[in-house]
C-alpha atoms as a PDB file:
ATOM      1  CA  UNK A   1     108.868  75.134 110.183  1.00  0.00           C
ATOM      2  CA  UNK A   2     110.943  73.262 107.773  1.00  0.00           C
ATOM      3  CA  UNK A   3     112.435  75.282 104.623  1.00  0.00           C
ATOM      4  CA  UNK A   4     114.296  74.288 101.877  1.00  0.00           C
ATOM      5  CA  UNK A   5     118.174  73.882 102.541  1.00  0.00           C
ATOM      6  CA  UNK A   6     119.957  77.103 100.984  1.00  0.00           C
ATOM      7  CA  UNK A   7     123.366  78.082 100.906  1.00  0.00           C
ATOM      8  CA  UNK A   8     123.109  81.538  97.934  1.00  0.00           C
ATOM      9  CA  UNK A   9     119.896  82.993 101.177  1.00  0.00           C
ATOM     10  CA  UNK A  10     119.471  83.477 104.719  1.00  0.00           C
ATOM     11  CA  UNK A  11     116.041  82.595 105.833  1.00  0.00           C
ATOM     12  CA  UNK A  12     114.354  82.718 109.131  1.00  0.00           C
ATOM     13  CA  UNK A  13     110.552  82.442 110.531  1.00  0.00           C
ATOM     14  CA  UNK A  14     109.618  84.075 114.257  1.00  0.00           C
ATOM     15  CA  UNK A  15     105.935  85.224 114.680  1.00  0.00           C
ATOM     16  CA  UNK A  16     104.573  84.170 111.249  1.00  0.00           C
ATOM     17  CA  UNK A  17     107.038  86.640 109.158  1.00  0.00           C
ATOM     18  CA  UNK A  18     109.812  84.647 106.599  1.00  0.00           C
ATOM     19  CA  UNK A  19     112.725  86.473 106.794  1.00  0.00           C
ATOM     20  CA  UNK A  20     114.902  85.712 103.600  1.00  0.00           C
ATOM     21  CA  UNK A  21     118.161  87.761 102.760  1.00  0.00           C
ATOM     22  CA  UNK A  22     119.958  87.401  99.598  1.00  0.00           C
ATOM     23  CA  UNK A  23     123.119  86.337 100.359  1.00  0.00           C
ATOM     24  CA  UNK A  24     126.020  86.976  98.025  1.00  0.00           C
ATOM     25  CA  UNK A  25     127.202  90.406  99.778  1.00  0.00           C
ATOM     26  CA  UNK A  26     130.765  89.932  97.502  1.00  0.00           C
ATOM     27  CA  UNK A  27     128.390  90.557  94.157  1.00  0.00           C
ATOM     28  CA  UNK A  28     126.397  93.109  96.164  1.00  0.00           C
ATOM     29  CA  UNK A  29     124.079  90.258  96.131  1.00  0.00           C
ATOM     30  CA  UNK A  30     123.742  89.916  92.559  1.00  0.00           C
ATOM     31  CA  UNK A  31     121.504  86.740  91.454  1.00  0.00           C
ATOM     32  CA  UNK A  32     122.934  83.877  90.418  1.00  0.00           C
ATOM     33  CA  UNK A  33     121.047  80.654  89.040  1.00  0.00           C
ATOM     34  CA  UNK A  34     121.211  78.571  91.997  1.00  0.00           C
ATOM     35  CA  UNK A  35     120.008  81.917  94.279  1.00  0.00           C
ATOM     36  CA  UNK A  36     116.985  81.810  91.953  1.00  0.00           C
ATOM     37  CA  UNK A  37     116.034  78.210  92.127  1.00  0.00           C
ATOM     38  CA  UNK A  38     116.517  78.706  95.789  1.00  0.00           C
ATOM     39  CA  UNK A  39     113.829  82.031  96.143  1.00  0.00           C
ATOM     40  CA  UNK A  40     111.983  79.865  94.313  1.00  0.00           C
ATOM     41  CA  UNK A  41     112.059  76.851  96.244  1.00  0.00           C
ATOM     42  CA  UNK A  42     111.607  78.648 100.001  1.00  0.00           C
ATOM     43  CA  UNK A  43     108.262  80.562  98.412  1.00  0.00           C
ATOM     44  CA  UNK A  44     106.486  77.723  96.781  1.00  0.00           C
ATOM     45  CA  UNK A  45     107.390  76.118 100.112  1.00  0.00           C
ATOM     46  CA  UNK A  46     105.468  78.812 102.152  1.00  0.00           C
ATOM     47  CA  UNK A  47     102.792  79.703  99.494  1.00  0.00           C
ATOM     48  CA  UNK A  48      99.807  77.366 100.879  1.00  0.00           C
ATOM     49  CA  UNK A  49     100.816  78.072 105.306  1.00  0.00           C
ATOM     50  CA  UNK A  50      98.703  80.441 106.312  1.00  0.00           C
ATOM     51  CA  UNK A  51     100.960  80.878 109.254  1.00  0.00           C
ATOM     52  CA  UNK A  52     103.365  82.314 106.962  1.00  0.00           C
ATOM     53  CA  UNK A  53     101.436  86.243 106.892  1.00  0.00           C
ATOM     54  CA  UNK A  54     104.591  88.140 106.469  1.00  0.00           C
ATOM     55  CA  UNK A  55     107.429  87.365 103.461  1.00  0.00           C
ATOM     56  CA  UNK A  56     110.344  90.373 104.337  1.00  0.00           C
ATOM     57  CA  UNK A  57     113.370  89.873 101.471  1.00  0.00           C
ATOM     58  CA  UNK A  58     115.965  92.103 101.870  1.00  0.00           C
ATOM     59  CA  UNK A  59     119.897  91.920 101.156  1.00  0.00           C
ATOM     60  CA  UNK A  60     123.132  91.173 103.096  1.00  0.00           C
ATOM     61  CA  UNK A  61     125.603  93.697 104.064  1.00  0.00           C
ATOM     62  CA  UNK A  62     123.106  97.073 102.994  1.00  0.00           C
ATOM     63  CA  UNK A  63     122.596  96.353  99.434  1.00  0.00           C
ATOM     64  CA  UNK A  64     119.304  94.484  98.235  1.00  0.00           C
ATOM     65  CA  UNK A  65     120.503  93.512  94.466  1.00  0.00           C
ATOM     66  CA  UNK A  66     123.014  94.469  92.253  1.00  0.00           C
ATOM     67  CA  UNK A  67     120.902  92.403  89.538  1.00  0.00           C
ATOM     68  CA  UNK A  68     121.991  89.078  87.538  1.00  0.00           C
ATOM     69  CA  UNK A  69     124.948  87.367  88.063  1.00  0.00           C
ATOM     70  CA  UNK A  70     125.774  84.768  85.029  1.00  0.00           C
ATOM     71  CA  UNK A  71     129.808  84.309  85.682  1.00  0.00           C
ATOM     72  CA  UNK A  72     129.482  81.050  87.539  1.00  0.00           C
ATOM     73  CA  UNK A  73     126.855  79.482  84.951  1.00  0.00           C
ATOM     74  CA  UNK A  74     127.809  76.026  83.390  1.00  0.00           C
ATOM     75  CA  UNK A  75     127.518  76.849  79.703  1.00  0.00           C
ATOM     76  CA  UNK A  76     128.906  72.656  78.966  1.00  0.00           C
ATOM     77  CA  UNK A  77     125.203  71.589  79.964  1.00  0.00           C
ATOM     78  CA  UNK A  78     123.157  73.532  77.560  1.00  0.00           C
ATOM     79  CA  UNK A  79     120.036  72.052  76.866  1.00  0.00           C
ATOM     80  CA  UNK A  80     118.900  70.823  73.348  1.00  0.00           C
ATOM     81  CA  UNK A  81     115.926  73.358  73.239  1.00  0.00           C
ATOM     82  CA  UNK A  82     117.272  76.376  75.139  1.00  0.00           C
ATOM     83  CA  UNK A  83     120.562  77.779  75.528  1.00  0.00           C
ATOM     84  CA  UNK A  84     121.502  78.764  79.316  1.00  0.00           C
ATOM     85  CA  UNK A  85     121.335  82.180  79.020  1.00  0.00           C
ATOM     86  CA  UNK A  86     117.980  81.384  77.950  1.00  0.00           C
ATOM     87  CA  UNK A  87     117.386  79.318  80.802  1.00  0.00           C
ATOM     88  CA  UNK A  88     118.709  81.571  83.293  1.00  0.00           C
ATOM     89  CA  UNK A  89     117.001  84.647  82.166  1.00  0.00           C
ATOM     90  CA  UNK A  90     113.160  82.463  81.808  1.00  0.00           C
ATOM     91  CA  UNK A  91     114.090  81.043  85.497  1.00  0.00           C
ATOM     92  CA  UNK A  92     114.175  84.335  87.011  1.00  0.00           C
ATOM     93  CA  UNK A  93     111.061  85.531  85.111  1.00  0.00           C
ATOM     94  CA  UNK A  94     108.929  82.540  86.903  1.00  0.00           C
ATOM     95  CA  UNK A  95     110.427  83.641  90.434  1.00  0.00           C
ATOM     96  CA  UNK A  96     109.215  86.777  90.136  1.00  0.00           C
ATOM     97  CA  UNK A  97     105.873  85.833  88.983  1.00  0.00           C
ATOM     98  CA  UNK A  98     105.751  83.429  91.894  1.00  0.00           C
ATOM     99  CA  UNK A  99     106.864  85.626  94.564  1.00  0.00           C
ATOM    100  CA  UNK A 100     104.672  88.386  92.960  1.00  0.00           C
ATOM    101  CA  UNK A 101     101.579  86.034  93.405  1.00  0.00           C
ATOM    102  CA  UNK A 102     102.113  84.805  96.928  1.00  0.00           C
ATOM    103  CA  UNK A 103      99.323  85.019  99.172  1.00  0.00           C
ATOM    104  CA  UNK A 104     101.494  86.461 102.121  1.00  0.00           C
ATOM    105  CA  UNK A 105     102.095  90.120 101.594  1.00  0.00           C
ATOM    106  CA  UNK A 106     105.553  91.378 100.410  1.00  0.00           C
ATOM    107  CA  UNK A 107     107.575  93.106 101.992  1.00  0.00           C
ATOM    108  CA  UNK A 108     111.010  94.429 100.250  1.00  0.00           C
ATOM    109  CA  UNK A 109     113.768  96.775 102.263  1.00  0.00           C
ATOM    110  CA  UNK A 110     115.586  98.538  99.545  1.00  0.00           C
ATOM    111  CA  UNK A 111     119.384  99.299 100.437  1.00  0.00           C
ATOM    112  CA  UNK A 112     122.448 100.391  98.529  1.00  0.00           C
ATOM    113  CA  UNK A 113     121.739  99.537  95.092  1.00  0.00           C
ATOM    114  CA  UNK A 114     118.807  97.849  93.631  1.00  0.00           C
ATOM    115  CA  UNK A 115     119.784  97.497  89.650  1.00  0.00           C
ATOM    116  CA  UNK A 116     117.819  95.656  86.840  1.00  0.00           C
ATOM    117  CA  UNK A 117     116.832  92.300  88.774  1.00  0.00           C
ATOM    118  CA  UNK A 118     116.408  93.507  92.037  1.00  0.00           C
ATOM    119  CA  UNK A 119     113.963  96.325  90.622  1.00  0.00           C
ATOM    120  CA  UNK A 120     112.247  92.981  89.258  1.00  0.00           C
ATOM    121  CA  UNK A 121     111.775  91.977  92.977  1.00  0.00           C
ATOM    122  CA  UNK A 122     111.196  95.719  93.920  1.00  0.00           C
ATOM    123  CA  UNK A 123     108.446  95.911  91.782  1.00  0.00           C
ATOM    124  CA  UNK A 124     106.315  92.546  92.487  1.00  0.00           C
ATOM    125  CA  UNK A 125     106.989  93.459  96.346  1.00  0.00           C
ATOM    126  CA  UNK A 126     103.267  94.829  98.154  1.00  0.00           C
ATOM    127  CA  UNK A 127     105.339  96.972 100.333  1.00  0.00           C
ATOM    128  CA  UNK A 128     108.845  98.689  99.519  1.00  0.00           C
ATOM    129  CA  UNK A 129     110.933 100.221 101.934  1.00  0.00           C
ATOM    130  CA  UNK A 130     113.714 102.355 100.945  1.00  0.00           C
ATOM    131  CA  UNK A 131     116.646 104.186 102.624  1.00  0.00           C
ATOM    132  CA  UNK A 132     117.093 107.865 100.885  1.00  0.00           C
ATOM    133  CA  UNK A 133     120.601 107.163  99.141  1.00  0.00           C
ATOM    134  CA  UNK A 134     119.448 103.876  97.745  1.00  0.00           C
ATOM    135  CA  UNK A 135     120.414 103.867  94.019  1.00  0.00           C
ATOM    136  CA  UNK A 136     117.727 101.699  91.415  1.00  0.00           C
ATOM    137  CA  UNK A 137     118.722 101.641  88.181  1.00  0.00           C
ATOM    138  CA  UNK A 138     118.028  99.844  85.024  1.00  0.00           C
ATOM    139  CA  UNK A 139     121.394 100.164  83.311  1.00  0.00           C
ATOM    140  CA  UNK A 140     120.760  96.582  80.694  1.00  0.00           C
ATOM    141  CA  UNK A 141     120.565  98.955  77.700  1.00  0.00           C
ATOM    142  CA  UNK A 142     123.639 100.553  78.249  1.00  0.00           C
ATOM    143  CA  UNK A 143     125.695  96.784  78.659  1.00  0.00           C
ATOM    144  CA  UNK A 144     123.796  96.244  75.205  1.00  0.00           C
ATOM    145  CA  UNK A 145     121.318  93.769  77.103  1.00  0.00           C
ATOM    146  CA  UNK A 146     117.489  94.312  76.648  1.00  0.00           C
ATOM    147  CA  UNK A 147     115.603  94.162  80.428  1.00  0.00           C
ATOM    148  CA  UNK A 148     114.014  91.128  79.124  1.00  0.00           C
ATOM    149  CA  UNK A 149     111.715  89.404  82.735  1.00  0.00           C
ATOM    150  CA  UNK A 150     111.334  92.884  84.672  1.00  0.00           C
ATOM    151  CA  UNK A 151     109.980  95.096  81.786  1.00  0.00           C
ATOM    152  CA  UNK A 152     106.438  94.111  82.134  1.00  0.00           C
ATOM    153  CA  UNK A 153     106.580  94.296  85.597  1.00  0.00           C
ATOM    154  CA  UNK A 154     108.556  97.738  86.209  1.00  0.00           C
ATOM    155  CA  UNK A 155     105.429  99.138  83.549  1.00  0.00           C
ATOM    156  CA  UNK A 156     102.599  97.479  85.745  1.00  0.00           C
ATOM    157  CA  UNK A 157     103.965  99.382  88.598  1.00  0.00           C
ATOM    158  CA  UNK A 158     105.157 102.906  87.345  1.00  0.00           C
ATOM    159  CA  UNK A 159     103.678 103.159  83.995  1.00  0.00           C
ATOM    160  CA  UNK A 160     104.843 102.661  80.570  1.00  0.00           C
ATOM    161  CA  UNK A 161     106.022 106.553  80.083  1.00  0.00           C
ATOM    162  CA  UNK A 162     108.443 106.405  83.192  1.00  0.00           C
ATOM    163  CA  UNK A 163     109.747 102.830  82.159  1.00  0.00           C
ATOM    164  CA  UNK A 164     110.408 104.639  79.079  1.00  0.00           C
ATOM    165  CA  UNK A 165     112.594 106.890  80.346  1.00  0.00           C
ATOM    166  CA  UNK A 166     114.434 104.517  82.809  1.00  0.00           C
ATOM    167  CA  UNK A 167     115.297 101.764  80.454  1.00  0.00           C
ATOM    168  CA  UNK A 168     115.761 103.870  76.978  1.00  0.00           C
ATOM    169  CA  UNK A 169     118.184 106.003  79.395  1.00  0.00           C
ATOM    170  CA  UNK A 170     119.642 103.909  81.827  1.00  0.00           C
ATOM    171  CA  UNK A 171     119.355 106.866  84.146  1.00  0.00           C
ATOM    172  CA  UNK A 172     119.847 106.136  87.979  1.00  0.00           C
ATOM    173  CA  UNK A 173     117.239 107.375  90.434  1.00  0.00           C
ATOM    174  CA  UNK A 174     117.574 107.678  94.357  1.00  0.00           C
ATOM    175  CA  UNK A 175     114.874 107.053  96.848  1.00  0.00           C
ATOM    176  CA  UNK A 176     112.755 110.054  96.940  1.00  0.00           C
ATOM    177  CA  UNK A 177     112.584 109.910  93.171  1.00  0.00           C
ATOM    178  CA  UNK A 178     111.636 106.474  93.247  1.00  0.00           C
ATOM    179  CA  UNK A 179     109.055 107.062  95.773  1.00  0.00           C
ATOM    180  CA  UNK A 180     107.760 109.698  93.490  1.00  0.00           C
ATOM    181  CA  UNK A 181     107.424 107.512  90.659  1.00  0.00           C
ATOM    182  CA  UNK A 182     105.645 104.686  92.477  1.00  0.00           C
ATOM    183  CA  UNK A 183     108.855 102.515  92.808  1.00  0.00           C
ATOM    184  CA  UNK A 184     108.731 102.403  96.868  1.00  0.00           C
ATOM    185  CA  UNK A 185     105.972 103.514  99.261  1.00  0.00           C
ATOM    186  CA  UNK A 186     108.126 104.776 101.899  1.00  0.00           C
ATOM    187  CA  UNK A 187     111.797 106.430 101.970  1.00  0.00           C
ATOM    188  CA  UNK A 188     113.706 106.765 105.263  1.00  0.00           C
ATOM    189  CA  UNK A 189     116.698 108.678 106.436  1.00  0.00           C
ATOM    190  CA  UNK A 190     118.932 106.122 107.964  1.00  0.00           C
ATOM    191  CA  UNK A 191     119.228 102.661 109.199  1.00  0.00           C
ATOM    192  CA  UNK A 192     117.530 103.210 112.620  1.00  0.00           C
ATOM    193  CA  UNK A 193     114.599 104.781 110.782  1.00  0.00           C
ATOM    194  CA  UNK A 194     114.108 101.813 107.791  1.00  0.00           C
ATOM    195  CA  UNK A 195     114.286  99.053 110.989  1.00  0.00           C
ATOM    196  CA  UNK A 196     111.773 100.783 112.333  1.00  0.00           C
ATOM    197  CA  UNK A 197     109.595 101.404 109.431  1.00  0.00           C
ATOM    198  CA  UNK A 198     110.187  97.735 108.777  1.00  0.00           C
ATOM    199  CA  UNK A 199     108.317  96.952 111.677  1.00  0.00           C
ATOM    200  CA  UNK A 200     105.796  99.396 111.984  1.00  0.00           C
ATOM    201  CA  UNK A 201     104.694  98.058 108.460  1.00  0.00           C
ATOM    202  CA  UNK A 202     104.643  94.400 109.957  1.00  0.00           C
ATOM    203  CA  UNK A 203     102.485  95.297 112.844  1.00  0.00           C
ATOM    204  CA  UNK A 204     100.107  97.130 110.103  1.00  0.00           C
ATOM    205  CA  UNK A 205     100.107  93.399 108.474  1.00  0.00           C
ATOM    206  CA  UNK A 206      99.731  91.722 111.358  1.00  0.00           C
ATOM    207  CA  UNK A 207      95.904  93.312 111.862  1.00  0.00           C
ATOM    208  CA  UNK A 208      94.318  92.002 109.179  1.00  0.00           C
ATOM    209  CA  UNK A 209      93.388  88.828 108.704  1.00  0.00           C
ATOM    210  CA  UNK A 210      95.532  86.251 106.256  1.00  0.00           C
ATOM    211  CA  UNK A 211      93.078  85.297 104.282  1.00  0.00           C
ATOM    212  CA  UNK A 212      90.817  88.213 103.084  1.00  0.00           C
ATOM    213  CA  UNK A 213      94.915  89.683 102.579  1.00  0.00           C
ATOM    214  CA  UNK A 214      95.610  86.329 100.712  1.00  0.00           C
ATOM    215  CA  UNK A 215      92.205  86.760  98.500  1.00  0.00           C
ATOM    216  CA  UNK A 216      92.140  90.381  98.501  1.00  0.00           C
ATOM    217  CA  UNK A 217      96.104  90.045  96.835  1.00  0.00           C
ATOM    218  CA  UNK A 218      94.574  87.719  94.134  1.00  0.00           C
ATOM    219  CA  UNK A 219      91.816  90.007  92.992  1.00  0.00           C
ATOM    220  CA  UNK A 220      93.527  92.952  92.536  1.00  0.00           C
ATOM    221  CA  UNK A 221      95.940  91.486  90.663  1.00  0.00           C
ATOM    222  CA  UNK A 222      93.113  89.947  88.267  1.00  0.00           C
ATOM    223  CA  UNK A 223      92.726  92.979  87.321  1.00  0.00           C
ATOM    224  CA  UNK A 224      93.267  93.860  83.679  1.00  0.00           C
ATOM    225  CA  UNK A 225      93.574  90.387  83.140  1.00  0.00           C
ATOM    226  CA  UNK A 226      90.119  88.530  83.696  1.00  0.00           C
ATOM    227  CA  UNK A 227      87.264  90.164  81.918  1.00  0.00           C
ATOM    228  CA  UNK A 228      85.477  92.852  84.342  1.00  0.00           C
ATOM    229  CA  UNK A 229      81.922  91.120  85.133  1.00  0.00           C
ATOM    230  CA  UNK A 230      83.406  87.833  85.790  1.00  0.00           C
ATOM    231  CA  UNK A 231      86.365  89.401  87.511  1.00  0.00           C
ATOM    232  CA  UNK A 232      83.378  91.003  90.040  1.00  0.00           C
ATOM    233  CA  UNK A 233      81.143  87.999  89.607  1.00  0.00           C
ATOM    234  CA  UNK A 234      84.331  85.913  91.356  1.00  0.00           C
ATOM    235  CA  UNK A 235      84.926  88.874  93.796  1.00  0.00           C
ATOM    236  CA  UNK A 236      81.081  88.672  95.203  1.00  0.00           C
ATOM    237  CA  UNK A 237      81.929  85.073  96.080  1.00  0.00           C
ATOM    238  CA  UNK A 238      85.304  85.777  97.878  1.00  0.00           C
ATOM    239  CA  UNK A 239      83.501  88.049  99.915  1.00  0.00           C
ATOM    240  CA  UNK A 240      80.624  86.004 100.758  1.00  0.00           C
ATOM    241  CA  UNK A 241      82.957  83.540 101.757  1.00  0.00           C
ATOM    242  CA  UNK A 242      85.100  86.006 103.892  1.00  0.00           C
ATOM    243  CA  UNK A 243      81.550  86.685 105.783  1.00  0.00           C
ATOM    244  CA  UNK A 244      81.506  82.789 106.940  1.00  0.00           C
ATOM    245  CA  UNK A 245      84.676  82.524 107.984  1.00  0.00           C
ATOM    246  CA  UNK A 246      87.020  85.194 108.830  1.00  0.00           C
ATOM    247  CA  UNK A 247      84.450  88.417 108.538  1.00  0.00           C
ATOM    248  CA  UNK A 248      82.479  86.258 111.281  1.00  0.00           C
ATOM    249  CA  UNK A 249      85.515  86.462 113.508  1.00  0.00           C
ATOM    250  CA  UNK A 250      86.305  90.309 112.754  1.00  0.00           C
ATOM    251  CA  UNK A 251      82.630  91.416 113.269  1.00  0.00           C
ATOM    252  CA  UNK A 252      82.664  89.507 116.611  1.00  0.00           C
ATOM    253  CA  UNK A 253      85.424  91.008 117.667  1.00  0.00           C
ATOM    254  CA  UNK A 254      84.297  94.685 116.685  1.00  0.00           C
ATOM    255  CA  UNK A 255      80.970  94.267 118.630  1.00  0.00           C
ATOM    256  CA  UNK A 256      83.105  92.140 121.557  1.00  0.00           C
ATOM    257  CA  UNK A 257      85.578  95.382 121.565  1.00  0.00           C
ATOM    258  CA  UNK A 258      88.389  92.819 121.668  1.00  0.00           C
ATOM    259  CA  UNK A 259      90.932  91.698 119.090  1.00  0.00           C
ATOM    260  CA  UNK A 260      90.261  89.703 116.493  1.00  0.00           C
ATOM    261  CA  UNK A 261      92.022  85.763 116.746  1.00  0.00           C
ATOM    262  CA  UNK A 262      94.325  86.420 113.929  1.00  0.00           C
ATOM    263  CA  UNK A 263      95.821  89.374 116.011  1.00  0.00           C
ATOM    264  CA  UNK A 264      98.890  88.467 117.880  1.00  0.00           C
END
């Protein structure tokens, strides 16, 4: 498969999992513009191949994000409407949402330090893994910066009375905590132990089929957002659907006692 050209990520496919790494380990991998234009680029490239079940994002060099990086932006080409802060900070806000809606399921590994941006990505990820000492932090108040993109999506996934805390504070957290608080769904004790939780999850991924995942992904997060009866009434028809199609295939291969095609 063909992906975008990139030279801020590392990106690789083998057995239907995208493999991207942020790649800026001399900012700890913070994000610059042209990082997020890329993210976005390699996901909207991947969002309609089915082949794609698996999208793993990680970070060179054992830390996953150190946040935003705007010390190489070109402030000469500001635009009539916006101003490139405004730009830059809007741009990341539509990655997120895109990678947060991708029919693949998610998978972030959580290393070193994962401050204000990179808890963006954290938090639209389906799956986080995270090594013990891994530090997440929202420390934008405390620089005199308000958390402007990730807010909404660090309350959707701990709460509004825990985002409270970490972003009036600034407090840093490590991995149990974060599990605790619905951050990261599992914590590991060293590198040996995330690599192989990494794939352990994948294999977990790898049984079910891509599209109920794809479907099931877009219903729940409908939720809260489309009214409830025509939230269920559109529900009823993704799962009639699944029965034609995919459910065919899975109850044939339950009754067959053999697995199912989209098993490799």
């Amino acid at each position: 498969m063909k992906l975008p050209h990139c030279q801020e990520l590392i990106t690789k496919v083998s057995k239907g999992v995208l493999y991207i790494t942020l790649n800026r380990p001399h900012k700890k991998n913070a994000m610059n513009l042209a990082l997020v234009n890329e993210l976005i680029s390699v996901v909207d490239c991947v969002k309609d191949k089915r082949s794609i079940r698996v999208i793993v994002i990680r970070g060179a060099e054992n830390n996953f994000c150190s946040g935003g990086d705007i010390s190489g932006m070109n402030f000469d080409g500001a635009s009539e409407t916006h101003d490139p802060m405004w730009l830059f900070n809007r741009t990341f806000g539509k990655m997120i949402t895109l990678v947060n809606s991708a029919p693949q399921v998610v998978v972030t590994v959580l290393e070193g330090v994962v401050l204000g941006g990179g808890i963006g990505l954290a938090c639209i990820s389906d799956v986080a893994i995270a090594d013990i000492n891994t530090k997440f932090a929202m420390p934008e108040t405390r620089l005199g910066i308000v958390p402007a993109q990730i807010a909404p999506f660090v309350v959707s996934r701990i709460g509004l009375m825990q985002t409270r805390r970490l972003t009036l504070l600034g407090e840093s957290i490590y991995g149990e905590e974060a599990k605790a608080l619905g951050f990261v769904h599992y914590v590991t004790q060293n590198q040996d132990e995330l690599e192989t939780q990494l794939k352990n999850v994948i294999v977990k991924i790898m049984l079910c089929a891509p599209e109920a995942n794809a479907l099931t992904k877009k219903l729940i997060l409908q939720v809260g957002l489309v009214e409830h009866e025509q939230l269920l009434d559109e529900a009823a028809s993704y799962f009639c659907n699944s029965l034609k199609n995919e459910g065919k295939e899975g109850t044939a291969a339950f009754l067959e006692k053999r697995s199912a095609s989209w098993i490799n």
